[in-house]
N, C-alpha and C. Protein backbone atom coordinates (compact mmCIF):
# COMPACT_ATOMS: atom_id res chain seq x y z
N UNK A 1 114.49 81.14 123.29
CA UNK A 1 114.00 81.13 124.68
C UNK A 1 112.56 81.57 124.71
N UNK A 2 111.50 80.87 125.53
CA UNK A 2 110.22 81.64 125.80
C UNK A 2 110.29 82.38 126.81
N UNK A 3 109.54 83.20 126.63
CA UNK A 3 109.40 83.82 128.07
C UNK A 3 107.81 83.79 128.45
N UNK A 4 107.42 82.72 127.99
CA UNK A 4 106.06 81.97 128.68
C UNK A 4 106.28 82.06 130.03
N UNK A 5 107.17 81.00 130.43
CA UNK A 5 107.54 80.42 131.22
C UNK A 5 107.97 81.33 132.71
N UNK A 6 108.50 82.98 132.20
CA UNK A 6 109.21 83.43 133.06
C UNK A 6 107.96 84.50 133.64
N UNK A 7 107.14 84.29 133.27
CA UNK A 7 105.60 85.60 134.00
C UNK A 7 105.05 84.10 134.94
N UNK A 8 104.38 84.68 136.38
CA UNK A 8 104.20 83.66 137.29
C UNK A 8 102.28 83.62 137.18
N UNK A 9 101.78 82.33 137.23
CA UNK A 9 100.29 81.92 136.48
C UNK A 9 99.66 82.34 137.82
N UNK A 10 98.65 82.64 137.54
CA UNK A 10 97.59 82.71 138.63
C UNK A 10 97.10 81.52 139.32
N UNK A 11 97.53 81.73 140.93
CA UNK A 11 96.98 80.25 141.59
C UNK A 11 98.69 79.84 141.75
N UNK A 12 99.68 80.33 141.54
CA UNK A 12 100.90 79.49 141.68
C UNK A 12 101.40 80.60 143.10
N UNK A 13 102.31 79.77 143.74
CA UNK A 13 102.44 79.90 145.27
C UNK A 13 103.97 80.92 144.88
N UNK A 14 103.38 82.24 145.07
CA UNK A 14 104.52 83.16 144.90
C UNK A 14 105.39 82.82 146.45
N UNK A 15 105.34 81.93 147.07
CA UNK A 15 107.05 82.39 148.06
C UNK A 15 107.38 81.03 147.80
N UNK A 16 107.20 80.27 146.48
CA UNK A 16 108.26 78.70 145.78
C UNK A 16 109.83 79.74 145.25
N UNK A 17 110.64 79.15 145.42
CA UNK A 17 112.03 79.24 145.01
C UNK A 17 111.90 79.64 143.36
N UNK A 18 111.00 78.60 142.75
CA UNK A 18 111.01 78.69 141.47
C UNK A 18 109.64 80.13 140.77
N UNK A 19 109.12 80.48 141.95
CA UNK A 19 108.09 81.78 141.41
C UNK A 19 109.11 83.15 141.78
N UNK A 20 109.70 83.42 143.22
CA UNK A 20 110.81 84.22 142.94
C UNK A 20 111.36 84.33 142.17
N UNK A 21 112.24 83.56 141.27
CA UNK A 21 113.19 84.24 140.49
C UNK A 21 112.71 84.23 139.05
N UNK A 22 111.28 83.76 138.95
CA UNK A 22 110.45 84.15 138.13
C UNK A 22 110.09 85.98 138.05
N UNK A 23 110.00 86.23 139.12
CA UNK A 23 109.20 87.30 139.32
C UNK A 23 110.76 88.62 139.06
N UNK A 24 111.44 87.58 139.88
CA UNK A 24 112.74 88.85 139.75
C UNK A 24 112.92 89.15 138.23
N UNK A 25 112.76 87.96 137.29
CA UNK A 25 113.17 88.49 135.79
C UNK A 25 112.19 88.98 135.49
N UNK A 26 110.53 89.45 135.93
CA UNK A 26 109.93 90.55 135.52
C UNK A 26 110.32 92.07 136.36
N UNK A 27 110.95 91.69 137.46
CA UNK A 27 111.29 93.03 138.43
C UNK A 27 111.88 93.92 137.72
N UNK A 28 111.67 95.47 137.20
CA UNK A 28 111.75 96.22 136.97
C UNK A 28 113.14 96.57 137.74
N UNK A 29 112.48 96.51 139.03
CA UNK A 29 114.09 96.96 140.12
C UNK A 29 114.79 96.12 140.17
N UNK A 30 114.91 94.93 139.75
CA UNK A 30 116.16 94.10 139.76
C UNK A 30 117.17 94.21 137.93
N UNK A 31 116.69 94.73 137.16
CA UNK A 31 117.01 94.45 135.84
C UNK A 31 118.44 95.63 135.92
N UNK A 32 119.56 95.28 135.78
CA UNK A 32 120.57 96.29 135.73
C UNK A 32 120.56 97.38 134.44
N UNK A 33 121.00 98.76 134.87
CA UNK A 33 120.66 99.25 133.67
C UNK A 33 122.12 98.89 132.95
N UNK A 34 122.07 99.88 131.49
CA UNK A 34 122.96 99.04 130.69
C UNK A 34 124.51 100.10 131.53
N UNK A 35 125.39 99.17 131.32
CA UNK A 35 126.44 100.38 131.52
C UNK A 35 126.48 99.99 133.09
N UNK A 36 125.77 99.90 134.16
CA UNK A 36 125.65 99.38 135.65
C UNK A 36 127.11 98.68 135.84
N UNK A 37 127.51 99.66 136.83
CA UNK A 37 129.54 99.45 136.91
C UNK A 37 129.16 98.85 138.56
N UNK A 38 127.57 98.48 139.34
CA UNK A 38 127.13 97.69 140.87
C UNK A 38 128.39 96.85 141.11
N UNK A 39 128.39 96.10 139.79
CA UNK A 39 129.62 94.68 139.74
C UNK A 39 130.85 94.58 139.33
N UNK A 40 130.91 96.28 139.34
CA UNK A 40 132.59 95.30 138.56
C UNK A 40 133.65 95.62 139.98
N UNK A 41 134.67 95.22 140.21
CA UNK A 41 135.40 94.90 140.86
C UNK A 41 136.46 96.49 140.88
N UNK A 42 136.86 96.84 140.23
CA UNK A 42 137.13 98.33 140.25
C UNK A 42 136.21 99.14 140.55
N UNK A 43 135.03 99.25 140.38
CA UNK A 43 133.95 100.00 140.88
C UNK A 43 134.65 100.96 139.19
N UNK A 44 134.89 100.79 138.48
CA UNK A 44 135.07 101.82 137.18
C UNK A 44 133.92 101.00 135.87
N UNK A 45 133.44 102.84 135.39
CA UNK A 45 132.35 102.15 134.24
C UNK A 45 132.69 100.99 133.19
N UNK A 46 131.65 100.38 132.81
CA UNK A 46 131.35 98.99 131.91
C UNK A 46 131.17 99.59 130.54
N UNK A 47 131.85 99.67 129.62
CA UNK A 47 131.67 99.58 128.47
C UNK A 47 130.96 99.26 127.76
N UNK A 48 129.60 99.60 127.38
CA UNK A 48 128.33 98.98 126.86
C UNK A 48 128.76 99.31 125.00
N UNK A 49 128.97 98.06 124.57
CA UNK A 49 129.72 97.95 123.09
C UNK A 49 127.56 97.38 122.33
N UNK A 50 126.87 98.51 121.42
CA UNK A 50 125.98 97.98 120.38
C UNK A 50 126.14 98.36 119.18
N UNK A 51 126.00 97.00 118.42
CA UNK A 51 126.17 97.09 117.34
C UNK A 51 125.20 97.20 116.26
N UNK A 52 124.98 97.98 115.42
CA UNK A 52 123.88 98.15 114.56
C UNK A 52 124.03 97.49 113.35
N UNK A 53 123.66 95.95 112.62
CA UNK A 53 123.76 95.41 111.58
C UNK A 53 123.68 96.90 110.24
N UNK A 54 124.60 95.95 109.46
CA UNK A 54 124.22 96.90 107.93
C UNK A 54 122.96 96.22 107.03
N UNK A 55 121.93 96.82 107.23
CA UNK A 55 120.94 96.34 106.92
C UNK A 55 121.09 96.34 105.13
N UNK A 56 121.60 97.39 104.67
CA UNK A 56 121.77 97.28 103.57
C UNK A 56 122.76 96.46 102.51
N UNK A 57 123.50 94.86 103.27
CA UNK A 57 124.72 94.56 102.78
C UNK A 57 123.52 93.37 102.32
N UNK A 58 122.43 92.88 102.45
CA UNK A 58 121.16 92.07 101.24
C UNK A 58 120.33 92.25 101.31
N UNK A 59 120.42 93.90 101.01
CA UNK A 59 119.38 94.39 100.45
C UNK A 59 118.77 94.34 99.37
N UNK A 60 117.51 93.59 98.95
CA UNK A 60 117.13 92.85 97.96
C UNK A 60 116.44 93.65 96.38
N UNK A 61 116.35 94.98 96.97
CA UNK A 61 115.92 95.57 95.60
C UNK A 61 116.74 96.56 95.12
N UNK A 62 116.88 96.67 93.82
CA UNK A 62 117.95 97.91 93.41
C UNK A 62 117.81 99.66 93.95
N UNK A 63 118.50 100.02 93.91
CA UNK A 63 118.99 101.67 94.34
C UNK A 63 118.97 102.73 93.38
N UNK A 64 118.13 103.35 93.04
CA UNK A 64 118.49 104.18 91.52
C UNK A 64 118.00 105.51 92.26
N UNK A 65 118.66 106.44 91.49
CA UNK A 65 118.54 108.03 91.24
C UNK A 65 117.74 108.29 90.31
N UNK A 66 116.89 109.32 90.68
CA UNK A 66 116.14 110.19 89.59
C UNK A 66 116.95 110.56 88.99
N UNK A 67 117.20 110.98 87.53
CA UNK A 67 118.19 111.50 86.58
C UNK A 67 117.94 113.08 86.76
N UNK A 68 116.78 113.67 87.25
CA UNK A 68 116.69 115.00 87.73
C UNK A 68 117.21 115.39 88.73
N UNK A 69 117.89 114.54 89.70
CA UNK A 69 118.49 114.91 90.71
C UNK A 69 119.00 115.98 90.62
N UNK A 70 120.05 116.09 90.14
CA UNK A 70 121.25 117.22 90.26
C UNK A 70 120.69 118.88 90.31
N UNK A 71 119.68 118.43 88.94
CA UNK A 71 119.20 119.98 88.75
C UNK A 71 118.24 120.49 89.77
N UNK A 72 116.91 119.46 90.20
CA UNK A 72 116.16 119.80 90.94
C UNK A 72 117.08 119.64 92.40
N UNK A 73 117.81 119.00 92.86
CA UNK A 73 117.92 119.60 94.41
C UNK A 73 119.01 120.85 94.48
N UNK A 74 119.48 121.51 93.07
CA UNK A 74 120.29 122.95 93.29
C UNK A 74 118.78 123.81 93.28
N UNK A 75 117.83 123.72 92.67
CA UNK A 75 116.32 124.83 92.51
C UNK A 75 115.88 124.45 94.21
N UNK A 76 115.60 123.15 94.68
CA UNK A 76 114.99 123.04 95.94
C UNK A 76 115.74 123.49 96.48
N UNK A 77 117.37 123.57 96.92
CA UNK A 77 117.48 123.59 97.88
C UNK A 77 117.60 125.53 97.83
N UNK A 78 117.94 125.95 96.94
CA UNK A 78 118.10 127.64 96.83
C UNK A 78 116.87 127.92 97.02
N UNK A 79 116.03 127.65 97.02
CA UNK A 79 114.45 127.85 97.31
C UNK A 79 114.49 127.97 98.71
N UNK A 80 114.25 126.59 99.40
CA UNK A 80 114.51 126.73 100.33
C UNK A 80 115.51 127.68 101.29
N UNK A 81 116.01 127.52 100.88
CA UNK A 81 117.08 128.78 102.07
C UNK A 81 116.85 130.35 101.87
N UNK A 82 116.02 130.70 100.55
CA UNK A 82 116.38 131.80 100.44
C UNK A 82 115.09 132.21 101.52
N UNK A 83 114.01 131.51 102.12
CA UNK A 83 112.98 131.60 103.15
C UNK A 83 114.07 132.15 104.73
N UNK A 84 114.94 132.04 104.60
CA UNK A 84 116.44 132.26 105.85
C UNK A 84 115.65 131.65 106.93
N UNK A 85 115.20 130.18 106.83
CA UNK A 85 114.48 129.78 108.41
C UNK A 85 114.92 129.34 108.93
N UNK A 86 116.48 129.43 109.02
CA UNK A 86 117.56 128.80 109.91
C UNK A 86 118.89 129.63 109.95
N UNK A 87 119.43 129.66 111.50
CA UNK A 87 121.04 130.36 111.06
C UNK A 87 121.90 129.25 110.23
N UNK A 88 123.56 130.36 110.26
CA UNK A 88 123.77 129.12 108.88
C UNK A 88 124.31 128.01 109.15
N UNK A 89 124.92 127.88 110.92
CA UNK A 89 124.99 126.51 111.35
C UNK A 89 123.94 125.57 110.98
N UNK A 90 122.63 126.22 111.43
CA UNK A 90 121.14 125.28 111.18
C UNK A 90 121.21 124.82 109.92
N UNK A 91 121.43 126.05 108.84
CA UNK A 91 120.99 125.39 107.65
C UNK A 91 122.13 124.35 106.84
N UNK A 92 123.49 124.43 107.23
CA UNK A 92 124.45 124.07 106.83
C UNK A 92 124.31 122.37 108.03
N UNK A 93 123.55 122.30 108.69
CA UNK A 93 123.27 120.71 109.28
C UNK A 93 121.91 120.65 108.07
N UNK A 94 121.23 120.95 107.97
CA UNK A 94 119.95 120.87 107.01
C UNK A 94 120.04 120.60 106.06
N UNK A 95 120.84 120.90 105.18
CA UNK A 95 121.40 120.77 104.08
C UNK A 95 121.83 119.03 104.13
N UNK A 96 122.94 118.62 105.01
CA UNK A 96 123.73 117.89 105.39
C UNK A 96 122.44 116.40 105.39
N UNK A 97 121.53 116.63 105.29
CA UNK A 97 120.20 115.67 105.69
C UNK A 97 119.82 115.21 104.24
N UNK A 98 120.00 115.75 103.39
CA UNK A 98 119.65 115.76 101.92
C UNK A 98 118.50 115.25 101.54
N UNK A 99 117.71 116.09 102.09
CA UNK A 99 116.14 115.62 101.88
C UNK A 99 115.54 115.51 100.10
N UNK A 100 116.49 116.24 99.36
CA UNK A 100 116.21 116.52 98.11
C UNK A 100 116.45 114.85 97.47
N UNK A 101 117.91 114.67 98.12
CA UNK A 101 118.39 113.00 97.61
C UNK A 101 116.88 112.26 97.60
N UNK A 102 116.26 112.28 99.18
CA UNK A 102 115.55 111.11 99.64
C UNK A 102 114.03 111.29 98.69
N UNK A 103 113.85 112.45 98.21
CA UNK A 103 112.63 112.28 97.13
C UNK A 103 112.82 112.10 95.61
N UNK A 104 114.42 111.97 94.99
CA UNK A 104 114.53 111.30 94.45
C UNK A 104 114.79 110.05 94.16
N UNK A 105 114.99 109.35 95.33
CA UNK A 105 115.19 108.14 95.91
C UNK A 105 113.98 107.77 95.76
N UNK A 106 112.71 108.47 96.35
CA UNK A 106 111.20 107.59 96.13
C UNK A 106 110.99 107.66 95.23
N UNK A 107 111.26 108.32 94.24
CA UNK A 107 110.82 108.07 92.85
C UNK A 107 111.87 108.33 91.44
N UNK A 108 112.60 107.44 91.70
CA UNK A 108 113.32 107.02 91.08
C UNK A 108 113.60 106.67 89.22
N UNK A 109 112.42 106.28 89.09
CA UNK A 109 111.82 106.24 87.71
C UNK A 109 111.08 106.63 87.07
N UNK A 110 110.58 107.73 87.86
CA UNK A 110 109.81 108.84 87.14
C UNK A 110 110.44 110.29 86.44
N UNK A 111 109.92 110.45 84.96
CA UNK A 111 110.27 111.64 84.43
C UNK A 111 109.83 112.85 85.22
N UNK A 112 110.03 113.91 85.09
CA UNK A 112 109.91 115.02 85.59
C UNK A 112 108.69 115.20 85.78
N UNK A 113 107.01 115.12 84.31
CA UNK A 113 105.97 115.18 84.39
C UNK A 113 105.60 113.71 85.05
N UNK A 114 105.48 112.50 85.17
CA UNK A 114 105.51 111.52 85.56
C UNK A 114 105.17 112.03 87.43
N UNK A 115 106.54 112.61 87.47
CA UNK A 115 106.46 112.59 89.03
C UNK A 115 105.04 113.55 89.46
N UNK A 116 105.07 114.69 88.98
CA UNK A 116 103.92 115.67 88.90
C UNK A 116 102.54 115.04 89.12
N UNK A 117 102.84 113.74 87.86
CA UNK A 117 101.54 113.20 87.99
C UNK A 117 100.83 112.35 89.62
N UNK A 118 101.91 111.54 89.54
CA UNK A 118 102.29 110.76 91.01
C UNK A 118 101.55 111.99 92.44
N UNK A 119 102.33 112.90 92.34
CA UNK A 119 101.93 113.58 94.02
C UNK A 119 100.59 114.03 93.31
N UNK A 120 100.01 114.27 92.11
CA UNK A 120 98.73 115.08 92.18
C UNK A 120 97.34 113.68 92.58
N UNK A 121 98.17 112.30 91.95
CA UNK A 121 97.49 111.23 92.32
C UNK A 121 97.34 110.80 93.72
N UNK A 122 98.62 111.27 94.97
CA UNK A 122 98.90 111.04 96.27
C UNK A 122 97.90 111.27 97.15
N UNK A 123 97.62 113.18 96.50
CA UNK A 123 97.19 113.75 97.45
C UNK A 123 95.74 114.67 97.25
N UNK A 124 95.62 115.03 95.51
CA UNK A 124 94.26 114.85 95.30
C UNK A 124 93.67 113.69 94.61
N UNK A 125 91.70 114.06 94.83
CA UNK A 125 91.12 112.27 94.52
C UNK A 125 91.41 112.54 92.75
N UNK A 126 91.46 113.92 92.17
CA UNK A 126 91.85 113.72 90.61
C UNK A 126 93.07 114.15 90.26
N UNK A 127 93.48 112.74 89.42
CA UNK A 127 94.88 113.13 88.57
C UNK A 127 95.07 113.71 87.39
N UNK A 128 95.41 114.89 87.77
CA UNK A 128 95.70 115.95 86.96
C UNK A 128 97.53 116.05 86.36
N UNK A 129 97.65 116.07 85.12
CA UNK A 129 99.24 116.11 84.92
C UNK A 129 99.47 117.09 84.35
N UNK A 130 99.42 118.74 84.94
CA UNK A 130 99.37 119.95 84.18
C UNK A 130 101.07 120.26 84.91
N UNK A 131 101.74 120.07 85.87
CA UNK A 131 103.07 120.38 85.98
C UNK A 131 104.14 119.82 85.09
N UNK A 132 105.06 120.71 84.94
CA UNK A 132 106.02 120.06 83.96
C UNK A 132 107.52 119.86 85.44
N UNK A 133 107.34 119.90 86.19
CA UNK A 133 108.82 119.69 87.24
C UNK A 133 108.00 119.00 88.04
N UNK A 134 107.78 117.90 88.23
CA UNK A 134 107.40 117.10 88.86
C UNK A 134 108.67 116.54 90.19
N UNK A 135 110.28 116.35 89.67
CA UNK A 135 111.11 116.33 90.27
C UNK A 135 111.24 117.25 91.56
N UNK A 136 111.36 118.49 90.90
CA UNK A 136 111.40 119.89 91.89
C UNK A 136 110.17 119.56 92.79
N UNK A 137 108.97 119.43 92.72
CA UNK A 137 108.03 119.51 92.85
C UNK A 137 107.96 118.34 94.81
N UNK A 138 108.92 116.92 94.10
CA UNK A 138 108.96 116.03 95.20
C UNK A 138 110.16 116.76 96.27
N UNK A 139 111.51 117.62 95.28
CA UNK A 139 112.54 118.23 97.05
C UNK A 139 111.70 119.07 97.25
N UNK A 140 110.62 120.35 96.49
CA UNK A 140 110.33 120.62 97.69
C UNK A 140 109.31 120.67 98.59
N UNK A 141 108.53 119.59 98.61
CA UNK A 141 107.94 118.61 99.35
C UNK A 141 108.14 118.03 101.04
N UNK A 142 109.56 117.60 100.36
CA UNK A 142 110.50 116.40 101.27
C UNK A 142 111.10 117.89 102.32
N UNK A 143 111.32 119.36 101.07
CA UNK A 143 112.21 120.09 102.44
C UNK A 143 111.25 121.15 103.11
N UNK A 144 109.68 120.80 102.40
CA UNK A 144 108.84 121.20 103.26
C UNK A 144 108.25 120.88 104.82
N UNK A 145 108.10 119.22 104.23
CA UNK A 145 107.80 118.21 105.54
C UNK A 145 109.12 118.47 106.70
N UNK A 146 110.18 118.88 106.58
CA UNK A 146 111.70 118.68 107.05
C UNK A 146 112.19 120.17 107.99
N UNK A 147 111.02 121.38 107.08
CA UNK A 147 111.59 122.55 107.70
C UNK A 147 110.35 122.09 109.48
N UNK A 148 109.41 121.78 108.84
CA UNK A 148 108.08 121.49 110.22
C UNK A 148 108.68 120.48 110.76
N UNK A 149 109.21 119.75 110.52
CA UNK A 149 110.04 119.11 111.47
C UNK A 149 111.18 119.12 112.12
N UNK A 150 111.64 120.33 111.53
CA UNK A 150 112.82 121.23 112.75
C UNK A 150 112.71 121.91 113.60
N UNK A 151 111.38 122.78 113.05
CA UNK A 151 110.68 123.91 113.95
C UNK A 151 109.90 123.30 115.17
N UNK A 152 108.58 122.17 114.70
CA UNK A 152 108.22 122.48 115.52
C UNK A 152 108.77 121.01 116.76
N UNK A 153 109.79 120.56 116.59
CA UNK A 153 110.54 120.14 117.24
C UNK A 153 111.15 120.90 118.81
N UNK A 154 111.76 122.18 118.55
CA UNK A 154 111.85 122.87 118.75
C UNK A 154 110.38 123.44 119.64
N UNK A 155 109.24 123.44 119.69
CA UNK A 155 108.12 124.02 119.68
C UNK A 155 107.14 123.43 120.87
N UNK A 156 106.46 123.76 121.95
CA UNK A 156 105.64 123.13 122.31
C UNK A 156 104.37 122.76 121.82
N UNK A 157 103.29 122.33 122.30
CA UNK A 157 102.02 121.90 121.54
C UNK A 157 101.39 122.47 121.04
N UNK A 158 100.97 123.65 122.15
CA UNK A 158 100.06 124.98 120.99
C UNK A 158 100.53 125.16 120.15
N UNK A 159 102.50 125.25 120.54
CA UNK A 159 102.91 126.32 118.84
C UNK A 159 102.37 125.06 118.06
N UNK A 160 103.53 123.83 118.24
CA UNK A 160 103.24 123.32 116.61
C UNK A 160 101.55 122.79 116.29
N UNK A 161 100.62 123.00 117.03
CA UNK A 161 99.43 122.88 116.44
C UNK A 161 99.09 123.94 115.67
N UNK A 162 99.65 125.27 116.02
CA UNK A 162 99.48 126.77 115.25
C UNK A 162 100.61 126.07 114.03
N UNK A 163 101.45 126.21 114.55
CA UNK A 163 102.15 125.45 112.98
C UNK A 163 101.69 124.86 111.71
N UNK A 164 101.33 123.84 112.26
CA UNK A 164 100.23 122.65 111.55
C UNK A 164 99.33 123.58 110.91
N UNK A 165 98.47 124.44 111.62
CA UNK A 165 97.30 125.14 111.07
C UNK A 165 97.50 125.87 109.94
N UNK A 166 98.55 126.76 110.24
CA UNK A 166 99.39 127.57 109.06
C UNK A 166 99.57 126.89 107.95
N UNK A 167 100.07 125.66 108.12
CA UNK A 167 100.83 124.86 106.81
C UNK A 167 99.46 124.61 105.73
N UNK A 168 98.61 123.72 106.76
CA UNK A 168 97.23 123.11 105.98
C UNK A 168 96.46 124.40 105.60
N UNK A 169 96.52 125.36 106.26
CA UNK A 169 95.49 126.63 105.49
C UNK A 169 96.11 126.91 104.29
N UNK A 170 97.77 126.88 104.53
CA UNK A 170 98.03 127.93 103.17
C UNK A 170 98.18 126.49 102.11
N UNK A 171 97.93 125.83 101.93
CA UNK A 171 98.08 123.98 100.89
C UNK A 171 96.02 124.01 100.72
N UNK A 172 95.75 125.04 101.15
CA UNK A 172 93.97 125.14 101.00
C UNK A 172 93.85 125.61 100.27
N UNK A 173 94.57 127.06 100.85
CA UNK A 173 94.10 128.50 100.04
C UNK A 173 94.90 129.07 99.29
N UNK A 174 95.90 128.43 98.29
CA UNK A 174 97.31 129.04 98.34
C UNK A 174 97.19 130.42 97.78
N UNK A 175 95.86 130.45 97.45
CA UNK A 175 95.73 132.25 96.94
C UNK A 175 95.64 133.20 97.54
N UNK A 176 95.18 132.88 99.18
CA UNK A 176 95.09 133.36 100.44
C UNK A 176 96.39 134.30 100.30
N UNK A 177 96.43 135.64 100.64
CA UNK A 177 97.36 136.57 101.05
C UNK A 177 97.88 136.06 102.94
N UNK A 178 99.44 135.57 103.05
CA UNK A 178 99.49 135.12 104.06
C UNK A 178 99.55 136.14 105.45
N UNK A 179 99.49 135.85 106.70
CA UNK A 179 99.22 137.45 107.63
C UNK A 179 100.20 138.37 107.99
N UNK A 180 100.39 138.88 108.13
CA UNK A 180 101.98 139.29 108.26
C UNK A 180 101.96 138.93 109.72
N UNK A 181 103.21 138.79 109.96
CA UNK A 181 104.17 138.20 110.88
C UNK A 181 103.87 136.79 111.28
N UNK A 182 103.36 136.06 110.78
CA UNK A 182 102.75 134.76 110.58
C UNK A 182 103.87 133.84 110.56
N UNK A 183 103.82 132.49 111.28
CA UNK A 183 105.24 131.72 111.05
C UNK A 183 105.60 131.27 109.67
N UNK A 184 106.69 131.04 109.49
CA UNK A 184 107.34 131.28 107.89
C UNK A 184 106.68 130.54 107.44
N UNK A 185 106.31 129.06 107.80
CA UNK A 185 106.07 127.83 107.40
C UNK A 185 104.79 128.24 106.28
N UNK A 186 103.80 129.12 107.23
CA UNK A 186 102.90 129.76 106.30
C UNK A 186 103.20 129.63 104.38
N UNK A 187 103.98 130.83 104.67
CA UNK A 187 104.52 131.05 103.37
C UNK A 187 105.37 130.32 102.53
N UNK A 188 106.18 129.43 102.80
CA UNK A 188 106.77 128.13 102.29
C UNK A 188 105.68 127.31 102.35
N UNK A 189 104.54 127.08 102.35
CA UNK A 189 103.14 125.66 101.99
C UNK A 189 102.89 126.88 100.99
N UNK A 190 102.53 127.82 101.00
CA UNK A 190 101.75 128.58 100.45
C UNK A 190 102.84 129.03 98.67
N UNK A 191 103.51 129.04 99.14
CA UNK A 191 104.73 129.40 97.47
C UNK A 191 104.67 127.73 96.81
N UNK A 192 104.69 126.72 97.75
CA UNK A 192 104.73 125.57 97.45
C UNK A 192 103.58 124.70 96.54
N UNK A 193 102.36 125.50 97.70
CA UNK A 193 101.13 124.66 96.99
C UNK A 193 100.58 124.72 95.35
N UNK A 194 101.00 126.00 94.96
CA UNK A 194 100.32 126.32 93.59
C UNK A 194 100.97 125.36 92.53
N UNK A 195 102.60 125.49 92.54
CA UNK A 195 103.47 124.00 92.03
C UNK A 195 102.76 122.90 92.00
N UNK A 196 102.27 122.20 93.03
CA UNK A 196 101.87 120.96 92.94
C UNK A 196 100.35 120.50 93.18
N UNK A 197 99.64 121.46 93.52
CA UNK A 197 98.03 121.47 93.07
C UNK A 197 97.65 122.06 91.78
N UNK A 198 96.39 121.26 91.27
CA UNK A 198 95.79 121.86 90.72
C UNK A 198 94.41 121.82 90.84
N UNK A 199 93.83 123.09 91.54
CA UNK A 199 92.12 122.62 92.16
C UNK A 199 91.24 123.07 90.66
């Protein structure tokens, strides 16, 4: 179907039969929302049935695991928690997200130093391959990006711009002594950065 056809041209005589119901299928106030029980004959709600294809049933490239998996997301994830930046409902949904999986998922075929090499190539302009856990190095990365995206979710603008600020100072300075009472995030970029920089 186009929908050329259904926006009304400039110069065309909006009170024609055929520019009305043009105009109604752009009308905002005429478009029913989904679920809209206006019509049904019981006056009882409409069942709005969507279906989400399995995008992954030809999916065209293979699926592999880092072979470091196992070991590096038991170090990331005990790392992580032992920061306590969540109760244990929070962290026991957090967990449940397996952010550790999804950075061995991106890099899949990289050895441990391999990977090391990779984020020092990402994110500084020189590649340096002085880490030997390159694996560890990507969960905790993935459950760095993941804790700032719980928090400052949670957060209005100032905070998570103070957030933000915290994270990028201490991934600057990681030698920087962090302030006390400073948001945690601070100190998780800052335990993090020395791992995977090397200035």
């Amino acid at each position: 179907m186009s929908y050329e056809n259904t926006v009304p041209k400039v110069g065309d005589n909006p009170e024609s039969p055929k520019n009305q119901t043009e105009a109604a299928l752009i009308d905002d106030n005429t478009v029913p929302n989904i679920g809209d029980n206006s019509e049904s004959p019981t006056n009882q709600p409409v069942e709005t049935l969507i279906h989400i294809p399995d995008v992954l049933r030809s999916w065209p490239w293979p699926r592999d695991l880092n072979p470091y998996f196992e070991q590096c997301r038991a170090e990331s994830d005990g790392w992580i928690r032992s920061f306590n930046v969540f109760s244990p409902q929070a962290q026991t949904a957090f967990n449940k997200c397996e952010f550790s999986l999804l950075a061995c998922m991106v890099w899949p075929k990289l050895n441990k130093g391999d990977m090391a090499s990779l984020l020092f190539c990402t994110v500084k302009s020189t590649c340096v391959n002085s880490a030997s856990d390159g694996g560890r190095i990507g969960c905790d990365l993935m459950n760095l990006f993941f804790v700032f995206d719980e928090l400052s979710d949670a957060s209005d603008g100032p905070q998570t711009r103070h957030q933000a600020d915290c994270l990028m100072d201490a991934l600057r300075n990681p030698h920087k002594p962090r302030p006390e009472g400073e948001w945690i995030g601070g100190q998780i970029a800052k335990e993090y950065s020395p791992l995977s920089f090397v200035c």
